[in-house]
N, C-alpha and C. Protein backbone atom coordinates (compact mmCIF):
# COMPACT_ATOMS: atom_id res chain seq x y z
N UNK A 1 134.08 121.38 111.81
CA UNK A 1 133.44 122.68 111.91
C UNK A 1 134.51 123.73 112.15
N UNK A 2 134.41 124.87 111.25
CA UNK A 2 135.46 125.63 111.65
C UNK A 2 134.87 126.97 112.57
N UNK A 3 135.45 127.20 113.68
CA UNK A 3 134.73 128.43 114.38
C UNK A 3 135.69 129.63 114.02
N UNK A 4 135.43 130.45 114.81
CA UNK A 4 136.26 131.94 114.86
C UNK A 4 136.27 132.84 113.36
N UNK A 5 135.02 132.17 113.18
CA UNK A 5 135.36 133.10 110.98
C UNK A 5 134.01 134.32 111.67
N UNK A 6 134.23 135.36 110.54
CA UNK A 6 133.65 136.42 110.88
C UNK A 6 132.47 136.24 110.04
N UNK A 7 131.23 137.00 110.55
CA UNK A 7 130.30 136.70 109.85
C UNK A 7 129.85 138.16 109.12
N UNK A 8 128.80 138.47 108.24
CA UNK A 8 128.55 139.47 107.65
C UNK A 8 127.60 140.08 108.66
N UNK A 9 127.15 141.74 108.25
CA UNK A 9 126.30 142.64 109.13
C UNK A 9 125.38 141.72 109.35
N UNK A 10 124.40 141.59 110.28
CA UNK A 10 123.61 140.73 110.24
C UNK A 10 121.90 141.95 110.44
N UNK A 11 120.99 141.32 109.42
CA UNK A 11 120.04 142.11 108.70
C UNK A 11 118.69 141.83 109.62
N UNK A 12 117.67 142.28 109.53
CA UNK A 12 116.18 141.85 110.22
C UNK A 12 115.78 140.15 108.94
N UNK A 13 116.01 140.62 107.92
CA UNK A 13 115.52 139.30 107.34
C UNK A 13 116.63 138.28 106.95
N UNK A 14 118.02 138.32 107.53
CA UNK A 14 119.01 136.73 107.64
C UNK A 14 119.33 136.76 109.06
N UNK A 15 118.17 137.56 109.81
CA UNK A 15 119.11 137.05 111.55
C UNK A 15 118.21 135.42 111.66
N UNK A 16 117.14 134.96 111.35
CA UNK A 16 116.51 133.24 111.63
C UNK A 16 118.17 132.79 111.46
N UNK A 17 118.19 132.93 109.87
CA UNK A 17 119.50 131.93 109.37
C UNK A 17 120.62 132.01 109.98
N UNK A 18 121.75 133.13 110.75
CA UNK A 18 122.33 133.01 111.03
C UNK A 18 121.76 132.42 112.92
N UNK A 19 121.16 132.63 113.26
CA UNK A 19 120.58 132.09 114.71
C UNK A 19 120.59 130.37 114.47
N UNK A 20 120.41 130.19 113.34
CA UNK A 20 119.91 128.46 113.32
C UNK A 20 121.35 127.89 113.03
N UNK A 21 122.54 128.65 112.05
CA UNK A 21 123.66 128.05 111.82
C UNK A 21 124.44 128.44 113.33
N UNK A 22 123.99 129.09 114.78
CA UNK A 22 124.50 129.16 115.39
C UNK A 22 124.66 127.91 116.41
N UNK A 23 123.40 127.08 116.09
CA UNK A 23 122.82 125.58 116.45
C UNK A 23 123.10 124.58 115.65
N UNK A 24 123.94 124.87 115.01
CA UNK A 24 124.00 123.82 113.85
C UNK A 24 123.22 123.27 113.04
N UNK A 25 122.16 124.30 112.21
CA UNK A 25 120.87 123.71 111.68
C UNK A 25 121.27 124.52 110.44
N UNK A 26 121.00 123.92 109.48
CA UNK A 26 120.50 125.20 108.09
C UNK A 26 118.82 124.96 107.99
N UNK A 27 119.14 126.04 107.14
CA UNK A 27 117.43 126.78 106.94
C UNK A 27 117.26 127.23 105.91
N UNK A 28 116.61 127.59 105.26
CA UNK A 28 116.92 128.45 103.83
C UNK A 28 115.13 128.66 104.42
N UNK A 29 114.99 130.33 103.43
CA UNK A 29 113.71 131.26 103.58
C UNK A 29 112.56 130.33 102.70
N UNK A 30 111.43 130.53 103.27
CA UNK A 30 110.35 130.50 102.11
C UNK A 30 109.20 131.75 102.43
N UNK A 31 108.74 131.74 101.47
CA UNK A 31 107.68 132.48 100.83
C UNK A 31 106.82 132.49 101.79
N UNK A 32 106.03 133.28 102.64
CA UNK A 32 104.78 133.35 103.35
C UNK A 32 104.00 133.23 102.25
N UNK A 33 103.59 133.32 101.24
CA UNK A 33 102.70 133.84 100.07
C UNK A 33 102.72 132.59 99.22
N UNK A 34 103.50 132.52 98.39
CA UNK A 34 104.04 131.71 97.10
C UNK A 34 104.59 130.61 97.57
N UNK A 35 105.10 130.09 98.58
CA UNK A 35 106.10 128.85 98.87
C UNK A 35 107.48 128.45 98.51
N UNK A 36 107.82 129.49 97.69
CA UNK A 36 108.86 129.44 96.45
C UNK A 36 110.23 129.09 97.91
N UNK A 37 111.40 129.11 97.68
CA UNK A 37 112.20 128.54 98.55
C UNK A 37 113.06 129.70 98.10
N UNK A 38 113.86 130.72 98.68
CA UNK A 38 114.81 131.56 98.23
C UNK A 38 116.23 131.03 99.00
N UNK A 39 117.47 131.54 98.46
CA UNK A 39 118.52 131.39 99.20
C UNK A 39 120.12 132.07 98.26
N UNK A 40 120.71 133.23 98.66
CA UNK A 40 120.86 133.13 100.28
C UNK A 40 119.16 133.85 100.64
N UNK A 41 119.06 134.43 102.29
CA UNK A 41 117.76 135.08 101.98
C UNK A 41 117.96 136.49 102.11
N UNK A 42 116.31 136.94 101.55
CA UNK A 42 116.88 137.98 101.38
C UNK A 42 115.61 138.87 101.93
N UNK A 43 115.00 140.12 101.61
CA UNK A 43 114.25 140.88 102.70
C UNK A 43 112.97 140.70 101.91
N UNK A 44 112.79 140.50 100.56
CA UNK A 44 111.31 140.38 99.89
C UNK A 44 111.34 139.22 98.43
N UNK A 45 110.31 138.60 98.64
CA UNK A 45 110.54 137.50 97.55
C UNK A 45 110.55 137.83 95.92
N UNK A 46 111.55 137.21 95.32
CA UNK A 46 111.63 137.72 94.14
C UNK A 46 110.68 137.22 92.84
N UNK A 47 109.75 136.28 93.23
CA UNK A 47 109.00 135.93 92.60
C UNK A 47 107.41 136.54 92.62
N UNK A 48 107.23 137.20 94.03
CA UNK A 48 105.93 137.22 93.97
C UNK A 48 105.82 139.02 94.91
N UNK A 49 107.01 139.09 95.38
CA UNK A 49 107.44 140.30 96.27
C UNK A 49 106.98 140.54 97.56
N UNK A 50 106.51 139.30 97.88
CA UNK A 50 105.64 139.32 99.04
C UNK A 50 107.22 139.81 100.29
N UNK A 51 107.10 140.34 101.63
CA UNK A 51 107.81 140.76 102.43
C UNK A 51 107.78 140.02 103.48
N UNK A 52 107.11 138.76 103.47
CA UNK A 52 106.38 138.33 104.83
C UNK A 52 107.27 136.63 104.29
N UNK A 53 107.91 136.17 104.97
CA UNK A 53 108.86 134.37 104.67
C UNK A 53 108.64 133.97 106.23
N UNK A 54 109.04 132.74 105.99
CA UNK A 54 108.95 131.52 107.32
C UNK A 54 110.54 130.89 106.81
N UNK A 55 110.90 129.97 107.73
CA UNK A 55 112.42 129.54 107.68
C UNK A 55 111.61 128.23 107.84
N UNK A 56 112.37 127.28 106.70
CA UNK A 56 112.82 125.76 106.82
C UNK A 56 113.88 125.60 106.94
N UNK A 57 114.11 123.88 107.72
CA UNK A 57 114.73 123.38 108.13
C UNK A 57 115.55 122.41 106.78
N UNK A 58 116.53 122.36 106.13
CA UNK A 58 116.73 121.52 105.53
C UNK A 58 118.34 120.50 105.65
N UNK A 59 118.65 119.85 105.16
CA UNK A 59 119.31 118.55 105.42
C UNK A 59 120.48 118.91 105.51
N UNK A 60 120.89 119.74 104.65
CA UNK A 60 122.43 120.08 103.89
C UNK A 60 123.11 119.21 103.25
N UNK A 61 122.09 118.19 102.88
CA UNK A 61 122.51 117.22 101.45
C UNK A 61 122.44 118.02 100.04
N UNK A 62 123.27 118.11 99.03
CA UNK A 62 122.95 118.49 98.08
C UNK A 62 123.84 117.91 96.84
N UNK A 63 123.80 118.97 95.88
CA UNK A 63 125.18 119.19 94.68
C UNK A 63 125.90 120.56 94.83
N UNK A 64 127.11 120.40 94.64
CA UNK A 64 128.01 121.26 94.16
C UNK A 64 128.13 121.69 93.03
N UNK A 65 127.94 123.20 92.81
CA UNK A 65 127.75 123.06 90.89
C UNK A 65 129.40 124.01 91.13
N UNK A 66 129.39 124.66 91.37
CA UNK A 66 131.27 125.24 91.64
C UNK A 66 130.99 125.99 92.84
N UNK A 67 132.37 126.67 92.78
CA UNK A 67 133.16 126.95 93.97
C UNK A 67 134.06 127.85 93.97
N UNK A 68 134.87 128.73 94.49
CA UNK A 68 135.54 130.02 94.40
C UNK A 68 136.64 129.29 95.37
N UNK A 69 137.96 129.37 95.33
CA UNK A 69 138.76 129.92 96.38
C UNK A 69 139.85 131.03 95.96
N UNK A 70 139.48 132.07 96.52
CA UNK A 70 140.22 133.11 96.69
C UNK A 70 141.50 133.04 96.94
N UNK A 71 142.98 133.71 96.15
CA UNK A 71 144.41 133.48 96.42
C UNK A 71 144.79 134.75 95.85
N UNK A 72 145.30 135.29 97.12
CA UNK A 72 145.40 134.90 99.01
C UNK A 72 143.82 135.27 99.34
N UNK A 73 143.99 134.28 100.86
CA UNK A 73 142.60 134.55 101.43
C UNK A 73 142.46 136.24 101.49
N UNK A 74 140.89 136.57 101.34
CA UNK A 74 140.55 137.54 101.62
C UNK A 74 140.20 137.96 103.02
N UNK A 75 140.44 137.56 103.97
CA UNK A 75 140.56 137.51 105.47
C UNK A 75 141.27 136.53 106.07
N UNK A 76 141.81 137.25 106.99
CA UNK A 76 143.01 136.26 108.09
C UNK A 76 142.35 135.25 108.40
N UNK A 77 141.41 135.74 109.01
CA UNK A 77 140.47 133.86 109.49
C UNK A 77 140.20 132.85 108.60
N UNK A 78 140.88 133.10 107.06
CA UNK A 78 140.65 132.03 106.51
C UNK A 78 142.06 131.50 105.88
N UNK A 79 143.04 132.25 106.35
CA UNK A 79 144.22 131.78 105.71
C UNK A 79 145.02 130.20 106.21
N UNK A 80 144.47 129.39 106.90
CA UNK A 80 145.19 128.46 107.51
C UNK A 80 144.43 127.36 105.94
């Protein structure tokens, strides 16, 4: 686990997610309305526009489809 990285402004609809990665949990948004699963999240659903989501809990098993690394890091906290 790496600590001390900076995190982004934090919003009314990604403070669940960042509160749960502060516990070591991921979460990704869903839909009050539709069920649809969004991510990252965001303030209204893009499928149905509903404004109203609940947070799941999920595994952090997945796939990798790609990946970025930036050269040079774009912040000190990530240059090691």
């Amino acid at each position: 686990v790496i600590e001390n990285i900076p995190i982004p402004g934090i919003e009314d609809y990604d403070k669940g997610f960042w509160s749960h990665t502060s516990k070591s949990q991921l979460v990704v948004q869903s839909c009050s309305h539709c069920n649809k699963v969004r991510f990252p999240p965001r303030p209204m659903c893009p499928s149905c526009h509903c404004l109203e989501h609940k947070w799941e809990k999920v595994s952090g098993k997945g796939e990798v489809w790609s990946f970025v690394v930036p050269r040079p890091p774009l912040l000190p906290a990530f240059e090691e």
